[in-house]
Every structure is written in C-alpha cells, then in structure tokens.
C-alpha atoms as a PDB file:
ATOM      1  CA  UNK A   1     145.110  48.172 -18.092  1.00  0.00           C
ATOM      2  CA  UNK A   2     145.176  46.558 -14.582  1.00  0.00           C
ATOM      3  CA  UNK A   3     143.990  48.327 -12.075  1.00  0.00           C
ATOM      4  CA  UNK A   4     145.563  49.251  -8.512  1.00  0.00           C
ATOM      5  CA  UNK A   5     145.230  46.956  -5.508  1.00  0.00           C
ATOM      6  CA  UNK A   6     143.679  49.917  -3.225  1.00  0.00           C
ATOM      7  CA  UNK A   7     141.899  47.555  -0.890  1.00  0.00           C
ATOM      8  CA  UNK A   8     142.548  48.651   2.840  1.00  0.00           C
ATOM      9  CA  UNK A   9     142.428  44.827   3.551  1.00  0.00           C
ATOM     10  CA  UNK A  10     146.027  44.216   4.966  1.00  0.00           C
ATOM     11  CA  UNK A  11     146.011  47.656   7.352  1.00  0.00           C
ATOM     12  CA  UNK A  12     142.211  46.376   8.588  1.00  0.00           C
ATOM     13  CA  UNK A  13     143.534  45.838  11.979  1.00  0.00           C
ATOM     14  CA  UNK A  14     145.536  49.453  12.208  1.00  0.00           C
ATOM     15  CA  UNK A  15     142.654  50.950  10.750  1.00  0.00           C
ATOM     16  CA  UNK A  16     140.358  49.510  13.061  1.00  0.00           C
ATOM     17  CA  UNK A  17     142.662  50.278  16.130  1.00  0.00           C
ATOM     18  CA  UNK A  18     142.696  54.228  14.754  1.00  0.00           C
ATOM     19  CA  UNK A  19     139.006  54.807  14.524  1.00  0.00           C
ATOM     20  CA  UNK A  20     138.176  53.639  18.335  1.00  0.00           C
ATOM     21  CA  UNK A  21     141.155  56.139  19.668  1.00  0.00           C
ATOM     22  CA  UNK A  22     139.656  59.630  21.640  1.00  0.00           C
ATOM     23  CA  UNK A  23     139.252  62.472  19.635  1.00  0.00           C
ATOM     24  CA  UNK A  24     139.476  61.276  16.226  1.00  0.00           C
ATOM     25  CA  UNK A  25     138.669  63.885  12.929  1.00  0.00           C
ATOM     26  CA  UNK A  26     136.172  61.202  12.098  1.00  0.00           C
ATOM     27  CA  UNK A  27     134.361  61.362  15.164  1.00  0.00           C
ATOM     28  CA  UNK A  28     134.870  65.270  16.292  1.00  0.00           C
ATOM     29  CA  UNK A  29     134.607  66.855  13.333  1.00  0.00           C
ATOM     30  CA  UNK A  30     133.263  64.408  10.353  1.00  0.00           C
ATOM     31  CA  UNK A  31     130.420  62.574  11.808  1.00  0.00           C
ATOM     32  CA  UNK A  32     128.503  65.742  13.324  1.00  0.00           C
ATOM     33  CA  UNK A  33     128.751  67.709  10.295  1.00  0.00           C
ATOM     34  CA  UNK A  34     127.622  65.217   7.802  1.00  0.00           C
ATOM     35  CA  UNK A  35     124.773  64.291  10.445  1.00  0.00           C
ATOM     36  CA  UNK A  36     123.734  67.939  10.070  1.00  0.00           C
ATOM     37  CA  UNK A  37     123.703  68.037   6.291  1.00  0.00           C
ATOM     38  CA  UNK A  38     122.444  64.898   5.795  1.00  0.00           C
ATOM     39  CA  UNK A  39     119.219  64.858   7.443  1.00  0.00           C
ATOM     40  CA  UNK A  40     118.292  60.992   7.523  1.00  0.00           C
ATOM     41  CA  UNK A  41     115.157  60.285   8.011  1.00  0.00           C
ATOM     42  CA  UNK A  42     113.700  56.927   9.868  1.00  0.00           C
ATOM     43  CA  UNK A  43     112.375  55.630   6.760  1.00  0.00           C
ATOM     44  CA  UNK A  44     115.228  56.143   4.730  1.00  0.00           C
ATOM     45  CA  UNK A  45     117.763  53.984   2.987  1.00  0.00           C
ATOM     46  CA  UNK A  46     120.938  55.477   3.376  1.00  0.00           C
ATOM     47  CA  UNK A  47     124.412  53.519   1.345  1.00  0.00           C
ATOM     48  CA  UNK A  48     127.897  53.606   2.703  1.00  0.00           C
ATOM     49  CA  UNK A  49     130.351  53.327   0.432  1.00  0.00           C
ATOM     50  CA  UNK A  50     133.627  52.597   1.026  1.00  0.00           C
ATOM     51  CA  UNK A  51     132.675  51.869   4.959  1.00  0.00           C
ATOM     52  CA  UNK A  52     135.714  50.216   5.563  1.00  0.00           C
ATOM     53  CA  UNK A  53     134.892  48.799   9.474  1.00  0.00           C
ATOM     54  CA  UNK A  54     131.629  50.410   9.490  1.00  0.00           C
ATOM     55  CA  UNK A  55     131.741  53.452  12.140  1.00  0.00           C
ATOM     56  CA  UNK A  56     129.863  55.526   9.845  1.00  0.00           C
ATOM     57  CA  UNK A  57     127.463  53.156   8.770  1.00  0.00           C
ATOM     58  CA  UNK A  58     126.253  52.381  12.157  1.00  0.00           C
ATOM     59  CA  UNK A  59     126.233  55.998  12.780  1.00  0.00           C
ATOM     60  CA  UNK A  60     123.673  56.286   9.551  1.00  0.00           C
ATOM     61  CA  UNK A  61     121.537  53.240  11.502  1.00  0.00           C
ATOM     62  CA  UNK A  62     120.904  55.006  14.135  1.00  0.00           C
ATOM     63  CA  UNK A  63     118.255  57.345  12.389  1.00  0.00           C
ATOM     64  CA  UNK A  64     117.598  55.512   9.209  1.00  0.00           C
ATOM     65  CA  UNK A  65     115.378  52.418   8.620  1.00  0.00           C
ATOM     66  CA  UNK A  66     118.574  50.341   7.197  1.00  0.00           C
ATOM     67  CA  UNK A  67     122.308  51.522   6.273  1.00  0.00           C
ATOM     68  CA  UNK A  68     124.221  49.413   3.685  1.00  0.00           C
ATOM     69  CA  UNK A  69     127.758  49.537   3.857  1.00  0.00           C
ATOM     70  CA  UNK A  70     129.961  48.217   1.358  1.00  0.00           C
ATOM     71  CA  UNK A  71     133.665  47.783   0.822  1.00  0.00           C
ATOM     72  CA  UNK A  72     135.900  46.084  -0.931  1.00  0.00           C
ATOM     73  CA  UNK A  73     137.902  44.632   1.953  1.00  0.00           C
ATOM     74  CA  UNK A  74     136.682  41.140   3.304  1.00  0.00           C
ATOM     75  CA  UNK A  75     138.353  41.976   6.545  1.00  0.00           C
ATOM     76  CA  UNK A  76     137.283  44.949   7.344  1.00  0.00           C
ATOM     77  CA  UNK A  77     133.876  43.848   6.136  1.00  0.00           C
ATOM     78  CA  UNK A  78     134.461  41.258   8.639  1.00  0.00           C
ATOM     79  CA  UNK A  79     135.721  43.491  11.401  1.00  0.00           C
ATOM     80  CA  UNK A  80     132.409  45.813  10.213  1.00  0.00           C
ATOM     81  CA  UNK A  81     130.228  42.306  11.460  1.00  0.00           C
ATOM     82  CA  UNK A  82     131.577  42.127  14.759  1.00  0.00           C
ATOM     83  CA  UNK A  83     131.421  45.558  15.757  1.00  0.00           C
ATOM     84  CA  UNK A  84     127.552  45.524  14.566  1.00  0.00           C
ATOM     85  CA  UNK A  85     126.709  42.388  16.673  1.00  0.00           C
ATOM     86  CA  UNK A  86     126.988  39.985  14.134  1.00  0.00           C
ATOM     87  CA  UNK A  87     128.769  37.436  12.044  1.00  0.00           C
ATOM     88  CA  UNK A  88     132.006  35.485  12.708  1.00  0.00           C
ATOM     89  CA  UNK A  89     135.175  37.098  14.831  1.00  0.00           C
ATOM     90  CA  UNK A  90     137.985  38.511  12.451  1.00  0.00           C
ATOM     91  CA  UNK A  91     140.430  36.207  15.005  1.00  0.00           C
ATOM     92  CA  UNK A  92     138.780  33.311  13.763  1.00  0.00           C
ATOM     93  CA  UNK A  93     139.104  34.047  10.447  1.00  0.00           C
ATOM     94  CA  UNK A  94     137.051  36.197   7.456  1.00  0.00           C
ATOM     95  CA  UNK A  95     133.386  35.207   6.288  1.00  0.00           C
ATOM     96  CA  UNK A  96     133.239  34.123   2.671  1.00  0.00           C
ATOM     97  CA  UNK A  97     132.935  37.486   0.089  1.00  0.00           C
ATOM     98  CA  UNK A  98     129.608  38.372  -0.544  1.00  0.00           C
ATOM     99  CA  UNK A  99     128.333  40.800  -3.583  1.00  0.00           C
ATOM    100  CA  UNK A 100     128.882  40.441  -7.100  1.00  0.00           C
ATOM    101  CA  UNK A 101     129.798  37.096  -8.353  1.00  0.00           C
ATOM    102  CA  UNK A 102     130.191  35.554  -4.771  1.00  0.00           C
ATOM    103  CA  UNK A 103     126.931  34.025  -4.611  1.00  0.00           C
ATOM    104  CA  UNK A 104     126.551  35.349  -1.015  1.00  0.00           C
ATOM    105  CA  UNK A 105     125.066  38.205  -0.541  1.00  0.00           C
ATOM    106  CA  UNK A 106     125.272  39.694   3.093  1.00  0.00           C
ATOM    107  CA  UNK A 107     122.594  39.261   5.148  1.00  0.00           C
ATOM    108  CA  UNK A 108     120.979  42.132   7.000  1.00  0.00           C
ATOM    109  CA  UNK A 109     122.117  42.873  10.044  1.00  0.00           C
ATOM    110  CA  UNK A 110     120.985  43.291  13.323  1.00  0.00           C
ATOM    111  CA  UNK A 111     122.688  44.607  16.783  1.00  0.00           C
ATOM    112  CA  UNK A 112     123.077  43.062  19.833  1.00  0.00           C
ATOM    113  CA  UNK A 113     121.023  44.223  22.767  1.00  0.00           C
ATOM    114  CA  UNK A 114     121.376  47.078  23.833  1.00  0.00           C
ATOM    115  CA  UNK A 115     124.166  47.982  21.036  1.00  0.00           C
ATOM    116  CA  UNK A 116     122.539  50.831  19.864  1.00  0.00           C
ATOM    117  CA  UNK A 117     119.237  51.694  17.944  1.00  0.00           C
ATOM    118  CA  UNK A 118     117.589  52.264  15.177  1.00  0.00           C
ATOM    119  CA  UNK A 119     117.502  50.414  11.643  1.00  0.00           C
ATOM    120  CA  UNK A 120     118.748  47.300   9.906  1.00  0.00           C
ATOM    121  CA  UNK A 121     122.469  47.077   8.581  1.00  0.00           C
ATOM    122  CA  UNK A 122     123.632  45.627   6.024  1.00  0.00           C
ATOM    123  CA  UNK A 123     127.356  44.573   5.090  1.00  0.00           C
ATOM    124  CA  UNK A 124     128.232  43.622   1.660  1.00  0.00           C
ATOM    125  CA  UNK A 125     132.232  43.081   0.382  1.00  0.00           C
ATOM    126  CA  UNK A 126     132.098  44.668  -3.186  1.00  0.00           C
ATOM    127  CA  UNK A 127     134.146  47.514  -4.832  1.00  0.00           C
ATOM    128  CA  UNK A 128     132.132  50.664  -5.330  1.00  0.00           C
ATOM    129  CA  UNK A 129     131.876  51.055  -8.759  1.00  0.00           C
ATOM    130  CA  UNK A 130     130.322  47.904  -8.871  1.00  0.00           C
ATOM    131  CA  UNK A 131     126.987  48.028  -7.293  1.00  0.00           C
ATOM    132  CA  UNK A 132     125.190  44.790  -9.407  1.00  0.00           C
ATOM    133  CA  UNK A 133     123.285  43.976  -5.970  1.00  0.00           C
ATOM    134  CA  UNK A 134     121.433  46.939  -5.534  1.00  0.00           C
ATOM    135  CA  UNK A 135     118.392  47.764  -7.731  1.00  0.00           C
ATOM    136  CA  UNK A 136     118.290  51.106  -9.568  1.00  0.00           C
ATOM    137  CA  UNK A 137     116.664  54.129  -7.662  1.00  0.00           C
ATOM    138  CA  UNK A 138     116.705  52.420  -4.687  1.00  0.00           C
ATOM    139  CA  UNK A 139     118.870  54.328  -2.268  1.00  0.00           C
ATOM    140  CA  UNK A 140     117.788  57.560  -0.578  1.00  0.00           C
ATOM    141  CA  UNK A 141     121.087  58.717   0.515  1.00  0.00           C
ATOM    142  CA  UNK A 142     124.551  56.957   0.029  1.00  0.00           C
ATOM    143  CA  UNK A 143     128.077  58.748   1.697  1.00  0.00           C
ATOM    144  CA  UNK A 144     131.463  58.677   1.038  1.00  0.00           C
ATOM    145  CA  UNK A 145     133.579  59.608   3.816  1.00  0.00           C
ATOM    146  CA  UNK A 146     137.679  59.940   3.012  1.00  0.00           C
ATOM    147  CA  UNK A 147     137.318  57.475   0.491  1.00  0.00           C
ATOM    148  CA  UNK A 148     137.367  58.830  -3.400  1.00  0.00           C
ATOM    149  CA  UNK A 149     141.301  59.673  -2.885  1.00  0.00           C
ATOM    150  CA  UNK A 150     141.627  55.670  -2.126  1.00  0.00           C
ATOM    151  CA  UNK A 151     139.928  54.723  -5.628  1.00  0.00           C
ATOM    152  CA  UNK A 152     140.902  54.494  -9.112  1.00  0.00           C
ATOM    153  CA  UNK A 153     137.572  53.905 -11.043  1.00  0.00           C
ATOM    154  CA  UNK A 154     135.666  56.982  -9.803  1.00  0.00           C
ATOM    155  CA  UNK A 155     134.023  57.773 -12.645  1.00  0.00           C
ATOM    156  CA  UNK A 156     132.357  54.712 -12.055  1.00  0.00           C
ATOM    157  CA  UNK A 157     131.893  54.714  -8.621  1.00  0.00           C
ATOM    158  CA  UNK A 158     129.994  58.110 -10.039  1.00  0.00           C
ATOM    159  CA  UNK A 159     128.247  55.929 -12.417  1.00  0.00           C
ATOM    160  CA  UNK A 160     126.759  53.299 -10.149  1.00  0.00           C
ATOM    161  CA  UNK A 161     125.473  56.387  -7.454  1.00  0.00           C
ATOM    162  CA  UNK A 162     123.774  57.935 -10.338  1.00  0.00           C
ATOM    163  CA  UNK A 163     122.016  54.345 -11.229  1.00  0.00           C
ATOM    164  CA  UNK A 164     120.976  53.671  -7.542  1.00  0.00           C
ATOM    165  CA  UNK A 165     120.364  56.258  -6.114  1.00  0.00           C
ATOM    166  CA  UNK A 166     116.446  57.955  -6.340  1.00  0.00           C
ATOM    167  CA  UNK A 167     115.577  61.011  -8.146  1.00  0.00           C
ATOM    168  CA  UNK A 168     115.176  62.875  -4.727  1.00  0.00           C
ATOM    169  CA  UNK A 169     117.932  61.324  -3.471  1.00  0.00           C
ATOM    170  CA  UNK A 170     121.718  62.473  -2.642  1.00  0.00           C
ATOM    171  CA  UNK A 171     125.355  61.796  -2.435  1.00  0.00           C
ATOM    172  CA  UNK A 172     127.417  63.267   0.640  1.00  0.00           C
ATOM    173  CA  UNK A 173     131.141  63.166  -0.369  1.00  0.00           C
ATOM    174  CA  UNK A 174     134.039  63.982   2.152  1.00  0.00           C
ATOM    175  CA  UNK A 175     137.434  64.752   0.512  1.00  0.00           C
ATOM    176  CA  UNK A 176     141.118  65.198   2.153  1.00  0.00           C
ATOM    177  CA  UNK A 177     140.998  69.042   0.841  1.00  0.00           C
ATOM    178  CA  UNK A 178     142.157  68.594  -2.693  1.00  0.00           C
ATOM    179  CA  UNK A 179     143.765  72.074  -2.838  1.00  0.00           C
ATOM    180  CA  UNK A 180     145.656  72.009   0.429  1.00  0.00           C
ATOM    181  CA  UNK A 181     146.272  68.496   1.341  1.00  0.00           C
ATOM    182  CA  UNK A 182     148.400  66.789  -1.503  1.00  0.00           C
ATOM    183  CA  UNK A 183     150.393  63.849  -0.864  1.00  0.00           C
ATOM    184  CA  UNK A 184     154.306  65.161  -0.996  1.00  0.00           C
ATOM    185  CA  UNK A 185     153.403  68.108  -2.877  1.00  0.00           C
ATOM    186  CA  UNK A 186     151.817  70.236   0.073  1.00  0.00           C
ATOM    187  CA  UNK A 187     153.844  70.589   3.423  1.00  0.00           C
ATOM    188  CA  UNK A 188     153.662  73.260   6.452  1.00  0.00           C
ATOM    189  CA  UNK A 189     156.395  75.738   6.710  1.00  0.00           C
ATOM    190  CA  UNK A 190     156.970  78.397   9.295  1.00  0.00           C
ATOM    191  CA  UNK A 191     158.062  82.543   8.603  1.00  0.00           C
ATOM    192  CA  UNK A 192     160.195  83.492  11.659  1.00  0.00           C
ATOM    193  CA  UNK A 193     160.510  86.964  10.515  1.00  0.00           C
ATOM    194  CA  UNK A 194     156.412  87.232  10.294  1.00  0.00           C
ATOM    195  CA  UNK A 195     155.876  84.413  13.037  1.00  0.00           C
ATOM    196  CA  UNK A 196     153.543  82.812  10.509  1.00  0.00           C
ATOM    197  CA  UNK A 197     152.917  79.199   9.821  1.00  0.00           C
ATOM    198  CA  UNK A 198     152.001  78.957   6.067  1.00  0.00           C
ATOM    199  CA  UNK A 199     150.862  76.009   3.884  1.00  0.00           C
ATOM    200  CA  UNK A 200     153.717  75.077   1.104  1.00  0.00           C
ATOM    201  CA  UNK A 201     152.321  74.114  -2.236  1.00  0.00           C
ATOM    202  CA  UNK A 202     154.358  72.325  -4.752  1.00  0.00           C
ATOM    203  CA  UNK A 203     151.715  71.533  -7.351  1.00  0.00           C
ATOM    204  CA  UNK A 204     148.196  70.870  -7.531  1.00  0.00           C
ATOM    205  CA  UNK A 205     146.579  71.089 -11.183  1.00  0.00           C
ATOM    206  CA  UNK A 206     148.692  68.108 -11.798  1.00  0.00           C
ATOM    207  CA  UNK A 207     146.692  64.408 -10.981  1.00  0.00           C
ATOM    208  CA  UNK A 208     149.012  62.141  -9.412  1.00  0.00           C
ATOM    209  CA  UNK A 209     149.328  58.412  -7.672  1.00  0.00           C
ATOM    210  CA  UNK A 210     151.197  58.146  -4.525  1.00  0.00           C
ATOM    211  CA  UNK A 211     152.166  55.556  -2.021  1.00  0.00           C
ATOM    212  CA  UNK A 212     151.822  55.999   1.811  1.00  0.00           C
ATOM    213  CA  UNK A 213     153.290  54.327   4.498  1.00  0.00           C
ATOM    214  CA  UNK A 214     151.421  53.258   7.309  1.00  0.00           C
ATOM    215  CA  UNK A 215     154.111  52.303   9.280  1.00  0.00           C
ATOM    216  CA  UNK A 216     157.485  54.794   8.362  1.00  0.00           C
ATOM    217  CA  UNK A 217     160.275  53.091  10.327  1.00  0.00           C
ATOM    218  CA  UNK A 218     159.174  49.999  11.504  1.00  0.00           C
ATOM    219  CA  UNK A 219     157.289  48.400   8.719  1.00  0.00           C
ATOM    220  CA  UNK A 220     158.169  50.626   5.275  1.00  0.00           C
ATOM    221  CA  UNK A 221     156.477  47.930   2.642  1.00  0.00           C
ATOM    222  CA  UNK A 222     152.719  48.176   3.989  1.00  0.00           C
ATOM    223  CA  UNK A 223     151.592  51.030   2.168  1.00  0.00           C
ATOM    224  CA  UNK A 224     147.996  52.632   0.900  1.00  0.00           C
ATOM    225  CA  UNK A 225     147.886  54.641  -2.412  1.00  0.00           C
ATOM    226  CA  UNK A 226     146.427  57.916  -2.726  1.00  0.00           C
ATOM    227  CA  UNK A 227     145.125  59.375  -6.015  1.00  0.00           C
ATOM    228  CA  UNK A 228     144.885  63.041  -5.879  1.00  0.00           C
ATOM    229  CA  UNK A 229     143.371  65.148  -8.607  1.00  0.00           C
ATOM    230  CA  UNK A 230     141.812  68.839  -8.083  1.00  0.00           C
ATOM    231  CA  UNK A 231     138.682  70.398  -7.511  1.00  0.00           C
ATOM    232  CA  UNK A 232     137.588  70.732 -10.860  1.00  0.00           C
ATOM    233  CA  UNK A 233     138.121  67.122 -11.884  1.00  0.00           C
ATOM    234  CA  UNK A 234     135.943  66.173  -9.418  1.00  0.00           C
ATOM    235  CA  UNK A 235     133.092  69.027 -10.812  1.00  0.00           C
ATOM    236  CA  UNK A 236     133.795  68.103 -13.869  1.00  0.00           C
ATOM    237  CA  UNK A 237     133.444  63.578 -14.084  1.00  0.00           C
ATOM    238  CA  UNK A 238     129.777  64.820 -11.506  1.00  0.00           C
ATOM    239  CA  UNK A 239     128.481  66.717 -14.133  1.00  0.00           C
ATOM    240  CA  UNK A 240     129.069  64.361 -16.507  1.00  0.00           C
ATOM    241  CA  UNK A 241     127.569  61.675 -14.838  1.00  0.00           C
ATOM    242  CA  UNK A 242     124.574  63.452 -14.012  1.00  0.00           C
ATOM    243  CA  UNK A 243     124.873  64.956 -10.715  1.00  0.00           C
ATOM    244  CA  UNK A 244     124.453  68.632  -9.796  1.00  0.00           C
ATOM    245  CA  UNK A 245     126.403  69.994  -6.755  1.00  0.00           C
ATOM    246  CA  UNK A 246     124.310  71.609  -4.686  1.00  0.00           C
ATOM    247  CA  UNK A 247     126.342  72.049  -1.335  1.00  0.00           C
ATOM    248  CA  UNK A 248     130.402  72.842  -0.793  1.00  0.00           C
ATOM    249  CA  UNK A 249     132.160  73.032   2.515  1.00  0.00           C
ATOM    250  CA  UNK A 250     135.474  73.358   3.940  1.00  0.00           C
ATOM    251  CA  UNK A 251     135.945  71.582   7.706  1.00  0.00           C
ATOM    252  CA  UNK A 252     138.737  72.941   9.267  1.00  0.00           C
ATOM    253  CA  UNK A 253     140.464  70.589  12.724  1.00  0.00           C
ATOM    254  CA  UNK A 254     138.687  71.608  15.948  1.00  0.00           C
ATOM    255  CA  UNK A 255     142.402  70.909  17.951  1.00  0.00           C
ATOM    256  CA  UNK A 256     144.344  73.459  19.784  1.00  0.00           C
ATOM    257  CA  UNK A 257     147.940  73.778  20.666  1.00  0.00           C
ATOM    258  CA  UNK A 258     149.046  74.181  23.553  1.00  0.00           C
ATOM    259  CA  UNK A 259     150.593  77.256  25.265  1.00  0.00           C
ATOM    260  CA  UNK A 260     153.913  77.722  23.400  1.00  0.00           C
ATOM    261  CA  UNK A 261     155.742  80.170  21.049  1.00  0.00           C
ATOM    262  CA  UNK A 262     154.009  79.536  17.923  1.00  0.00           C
ATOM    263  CA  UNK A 263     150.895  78.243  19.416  1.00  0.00           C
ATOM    264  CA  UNK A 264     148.470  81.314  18.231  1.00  0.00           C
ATOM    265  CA  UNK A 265     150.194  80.843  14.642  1.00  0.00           C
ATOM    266  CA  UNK A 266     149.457  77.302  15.143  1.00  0.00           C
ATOM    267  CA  UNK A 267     145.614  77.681  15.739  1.00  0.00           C
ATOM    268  CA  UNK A 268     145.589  80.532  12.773  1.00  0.00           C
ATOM    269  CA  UNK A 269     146.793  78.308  10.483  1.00  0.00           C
ATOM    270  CA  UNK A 270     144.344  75.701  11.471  1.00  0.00           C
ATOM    271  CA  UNK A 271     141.485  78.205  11.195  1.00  0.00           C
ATOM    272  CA  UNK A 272     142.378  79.155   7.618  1.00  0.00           C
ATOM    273  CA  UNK A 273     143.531  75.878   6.136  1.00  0.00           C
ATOM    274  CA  UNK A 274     140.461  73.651   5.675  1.00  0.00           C
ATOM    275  CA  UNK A 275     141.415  69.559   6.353  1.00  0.00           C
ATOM    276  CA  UNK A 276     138.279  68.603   4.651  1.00  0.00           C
ATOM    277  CA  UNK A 277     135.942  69.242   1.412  1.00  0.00           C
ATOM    278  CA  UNK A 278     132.071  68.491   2.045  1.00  0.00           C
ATOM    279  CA  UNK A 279     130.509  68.053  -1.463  1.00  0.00           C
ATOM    280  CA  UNK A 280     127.230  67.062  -1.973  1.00  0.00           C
ATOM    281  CA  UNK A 281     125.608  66.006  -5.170  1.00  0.00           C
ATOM    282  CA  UNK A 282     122.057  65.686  -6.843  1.00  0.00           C
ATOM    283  CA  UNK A 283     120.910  63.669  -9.626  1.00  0.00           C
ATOM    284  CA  UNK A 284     119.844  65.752 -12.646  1.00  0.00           C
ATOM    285  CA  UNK A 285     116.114  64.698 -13.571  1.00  0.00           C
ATOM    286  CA  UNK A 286     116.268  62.244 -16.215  1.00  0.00           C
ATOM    287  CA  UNK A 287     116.873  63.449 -19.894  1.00  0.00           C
ATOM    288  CA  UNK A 288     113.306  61.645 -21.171  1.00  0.00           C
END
C-alpha cells in the first residue's frame, strides 16, 4: 500500500511564520508543561521527533547535553539549521537530506554566540519510524509534540522509540485531545436558552483520515492530513510495543475572552474542554 505524503515540507514557511507569533499554545501552554514533566537533566540525551523547525528542540538544548531533532521535511530541517546558528539559509536553497540512505548524516550542531545555552543539537531529515542512525538504548528522553495525528506508520514510530530509547528512559507525547478535538466531526455550539457553549461531537470511536487547509480562501489545494483515532488505540499499539503509560494529562488554553455576552461561557468552556493530551510512556523491562 503507498503510504501518505504527510511531510509538512511545502507549508515550512507558514509553519515557521506561526511558531515565532506572541502567545502561541506551543509556547504558553506546551513548552512549560512538558519542561515540568520532563525533567532533563544536563547530561542527558533527549530526541525530538517530528521537530519540524526545531523550537522545541532548542528548548530541550537548553538543559540537556545534546537534543536530536528529526523530521522528515528537508525544509524545515533546513529552516531548523538557521534558527540554531548553523547550516545554509532556506532562501538559498535546502542542504542535501541527511539520515537513512542519504549518506549524510547531520552534523552536530552548535549556536551562535550568544544564541542561547546549553548542549549540542543535532538535525537529521528522516521519517520517524525510521530511526537506522541512532544506536539502540541510546536516548534518554525523546518527545513528540502535536505530531502522531500528522503520521501514518505509528506503530512504528512506536517501534523505533522502544529500540532507542534506554531502559530508564521515556517518551513525552502531546496529542490534539483525541476525544474532543476531531477533524469535522467535533465543532462548538452555543445553548441560548442555558447561555452555555457546549462541545458538538459527531463521532469519535471511528479512525479516520482528513485533509486540512492551510489556507481556506486564498489557496484551497495546500493542505496537511490529519489521522485521528481514539484514546484507546493509542493505549492499546503502546502496550503492544512495550511501553507502559505512566503519566496522563489534559492542557486546557490559558486565553480569555474579552468582556462580552458570552464571555464567562466562553472561559467555562475553555476550562472544561482540554486542547491537549500529555501521555507519557515507559519501556517495559525486557522479556529475557
């Protein structure tokens, strides 16, 4: 069967734009929390899968002795150089691929003066269930931040954390909430008689494949595709590829409405309806 294009490589440049904008979820509400639960230590080797232009990853590098990211988009593996202080300007054109089959590995990493601190990153174009360039057990940490709903193959994304990752180590996993955030089956509606806003569900048991455009209106063809199954599919293909889950949480948005007639309905419903799912996962000690 041939798989899905889900690269992010021809919205790199919107993506990019997005993530350096004020008061983004990834920066206000993602990054904090997962600093919290993760814990990363300055001798630690922490993986970022998925990174697409890197922000997390040279978040990780500021408290861990080196942060890998990897994705399977040259150009926003390119964009992911220049913003760390290295490698050749996305205007100029991409660096060759490097990672499985390319022959060119990426090298590691290092910021420009007075960039910011900490360890050695490296940047590595490769899709994440194909990890061939890193040994077994030798990741302490690896994160995957908004990205499962983007890939196809997860059971062996799954697969290759269980092989490279160490015994002690973990997998932090951020999710669009499965249960209340499904592509054009989920939708807000609002109760005049109660003064309520309340979450519309069409269906969620079901696994489905969407596309999503980036653009609506001006450019309709660019489009991402989202995969969304539910909670227990995601229990389920951890188990059996030997993870434990140790940790669930449910992020809600820290934003506010302003003063208006629904705006205390409007904060409620933010309060109760979770945007994100915080998983994290342990390797079961080997079966030997």
């Amino acid at each position: 069967m041939k798989r899905k294009n889900t690269s992010w490589g021809h919205v790199a440049y919107w993506y990019n734009a997005l993530l350096k904008e004020e008061g983004t979820y990834q920066k206000e509400v993602i990054l904090p929390n997962l600093l919290r639960l993760m814990d990363l230590k300055p001798d630690e080797i922490v993986l970022d899968l998925a990174c697409g232009q890197g922000f997390f990853t040279r978040e990780f590098a500021k408290f861990a002795a080196k942060a890998i990211g990897v994705d399977i988009s040259p150009e926003l593996i390119a964009i992911a150089r220049e913003l760390s202080g290295y490698g050749q300007s996305p205007s100029r054109g991409f660096p060759p691929p490097s990672g499985p089959g390319s022959g060119n590995h990426a090298r590691p990493v290092r910021p420009k003066q007075g960039a910011f601190t900490g360890g050695q990153i490296e940047y590595v174009v490769s899709s994440a269930d194909n990890l061939d360039f890193l040994p077994a057990e030798s990741v302490d940490k690896a994160a995957l931040v908004l990205a499962l709903g983007n890939i196809e193959n997860v059971r062996g994304v799954f697969i290759e954390l269980r092989r490279v990752l160490r015994p002690s180590g973990a997998a932090y996993i951020v999710l669009n909430h499965p249960a209340f955030r499904i592509p054009r089956m989920s939708s807000w509606g609002w109760d005049e008689k109660a003064r309520i806003l309340y979450r519309r569900l069409d269906r969620y048991m079901s696994e489905s494949t969407s596309k999503i455009q980036m653009h609506p209106g001006s450019r309709p063809h660019v489009y991402t595709i989202t995969f969304h199954r539910p909670l227990q599919w995601y229990f389920k293909h951890l188990t059996n590829c030997g993870f434990c889950v140790t940790r669930l949480e449910e992020w809600i948005s820290n934003r506010k409405s302003q003063p208006g007639p629904r705006a205390e309905a409007e904060n409620t419903a933010r309060n109760e309806f979770p945007l994100f799912l915080f998983i994290e996962a342990r390797p079961f000690p080997s079966q030997r």
